[in-house]
Protein backbone atom coordinates (compact mmCIF):
# COMPACT_ATOMS: atom_id res chain seq x y z
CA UNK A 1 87.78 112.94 79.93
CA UNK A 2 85.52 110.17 79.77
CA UNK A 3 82.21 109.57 78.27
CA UNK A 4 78.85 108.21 79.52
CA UNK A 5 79.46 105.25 78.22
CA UNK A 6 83.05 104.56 79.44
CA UNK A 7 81.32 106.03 82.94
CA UNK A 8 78.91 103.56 82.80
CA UNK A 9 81.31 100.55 81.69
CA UNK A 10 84.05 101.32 84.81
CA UNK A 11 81.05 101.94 87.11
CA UNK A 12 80.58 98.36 86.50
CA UNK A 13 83.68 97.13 86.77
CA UNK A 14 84.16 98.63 90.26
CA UNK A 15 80.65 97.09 91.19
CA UNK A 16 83.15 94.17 92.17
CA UNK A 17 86.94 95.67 93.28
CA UNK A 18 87.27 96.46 96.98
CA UNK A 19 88.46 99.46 98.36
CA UNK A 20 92.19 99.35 98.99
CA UNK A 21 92.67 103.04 100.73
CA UNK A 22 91.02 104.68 103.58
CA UNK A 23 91.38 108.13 104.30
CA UNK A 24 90.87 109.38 107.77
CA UNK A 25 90.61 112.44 109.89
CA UNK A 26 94.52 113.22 108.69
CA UNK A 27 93.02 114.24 104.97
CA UNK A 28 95.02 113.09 101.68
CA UNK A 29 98.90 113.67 101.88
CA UNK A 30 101.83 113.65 99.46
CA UNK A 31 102.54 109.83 100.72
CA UNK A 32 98.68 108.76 99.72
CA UNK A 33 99.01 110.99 96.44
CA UNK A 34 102.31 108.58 95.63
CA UNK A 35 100.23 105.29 96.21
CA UNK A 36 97.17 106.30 94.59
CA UNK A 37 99.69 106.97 91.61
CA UNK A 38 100.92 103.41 91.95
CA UNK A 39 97.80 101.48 92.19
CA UNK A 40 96.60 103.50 89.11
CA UNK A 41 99.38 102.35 87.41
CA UNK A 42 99.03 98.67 88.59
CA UNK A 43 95.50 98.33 88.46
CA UNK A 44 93.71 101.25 86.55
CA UNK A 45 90.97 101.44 88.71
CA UNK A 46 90.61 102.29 91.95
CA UNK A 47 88.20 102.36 95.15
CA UNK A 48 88.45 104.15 97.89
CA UNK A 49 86.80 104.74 101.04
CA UNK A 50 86.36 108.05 103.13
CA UNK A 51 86.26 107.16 106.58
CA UNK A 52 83.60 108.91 109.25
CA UNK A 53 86.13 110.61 111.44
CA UNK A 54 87.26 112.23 108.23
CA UNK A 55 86.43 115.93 108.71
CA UNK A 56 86.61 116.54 104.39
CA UNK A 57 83.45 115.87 102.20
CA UNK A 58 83.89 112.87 100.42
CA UNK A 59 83.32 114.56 96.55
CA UNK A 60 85.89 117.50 97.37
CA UNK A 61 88.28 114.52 98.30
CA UNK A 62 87.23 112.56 95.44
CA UNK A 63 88.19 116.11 93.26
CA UNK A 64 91.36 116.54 94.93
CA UNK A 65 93.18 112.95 94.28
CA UNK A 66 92.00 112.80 91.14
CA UNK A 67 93.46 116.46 90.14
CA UNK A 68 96.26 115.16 92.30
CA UNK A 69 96.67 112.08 90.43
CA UNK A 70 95.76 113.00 86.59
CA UNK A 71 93.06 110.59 87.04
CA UNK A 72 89.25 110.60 86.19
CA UNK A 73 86.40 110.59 88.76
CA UNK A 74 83.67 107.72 87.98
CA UNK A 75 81.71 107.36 90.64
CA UNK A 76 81.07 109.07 93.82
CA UNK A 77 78.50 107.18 96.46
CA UNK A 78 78.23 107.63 99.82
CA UNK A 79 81.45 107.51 101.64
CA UNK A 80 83.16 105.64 98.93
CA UNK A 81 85.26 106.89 95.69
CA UNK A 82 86.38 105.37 92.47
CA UNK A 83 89.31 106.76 89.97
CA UNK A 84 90.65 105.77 86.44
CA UNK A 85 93.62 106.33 85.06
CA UNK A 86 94.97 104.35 82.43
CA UNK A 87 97.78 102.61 82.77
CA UNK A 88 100.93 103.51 80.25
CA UNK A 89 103.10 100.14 80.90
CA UNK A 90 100.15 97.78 82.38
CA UNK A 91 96.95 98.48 80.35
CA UNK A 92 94.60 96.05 81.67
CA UNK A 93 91.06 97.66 80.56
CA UNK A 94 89.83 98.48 77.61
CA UNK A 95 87.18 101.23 77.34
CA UNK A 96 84.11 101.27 74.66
């Protein structure tokens, strides 16, 4: 679980990092769960962005990878997600 402040240190962080999944009309699926897994891994942090045609609200997908995942939710705006997990072979970020 992370605090205020480590919300407020990876919102920044992600200010910057582009999103690297869409999700569509077809939802999240055990093949997205597996790469949102990997990019966690490889990156810690990640963006990603809900598309219009998806038919899912954007904070009950943003709830669903990250229970999927083990990951935490930092930011939720508009169409767009992030998640943090951190990384057990590649830690890259350190949190306040």
């Amino acid at each position: 679980m992370l605090t205020g402040k480590q919300r407020s240190f990876l919102r920044a962080l992600a200010n910057d990092v582009e999103p690297i999944f869409q999700i569509g009309k077809g939802g999240l699926n055990d093949n997205m769960i597996i790469q949102f897994n990997d990019a966690l891994e490889a990156r810690e942090l990640v963006k990603v962005s809900v598309l219009k045609n998806s038919l899912e609200d954007t904070k009950e997908l943003c709830n669903e990878a990250a229970r999927l995942t083990g990951a935490d939710v930092v930011q939720v705006i508009g169409k767009k997600f992030v998640l943090y997990k951190e990384s057990t072979k590649n830690k890259v970020i350190d949190l306040p």
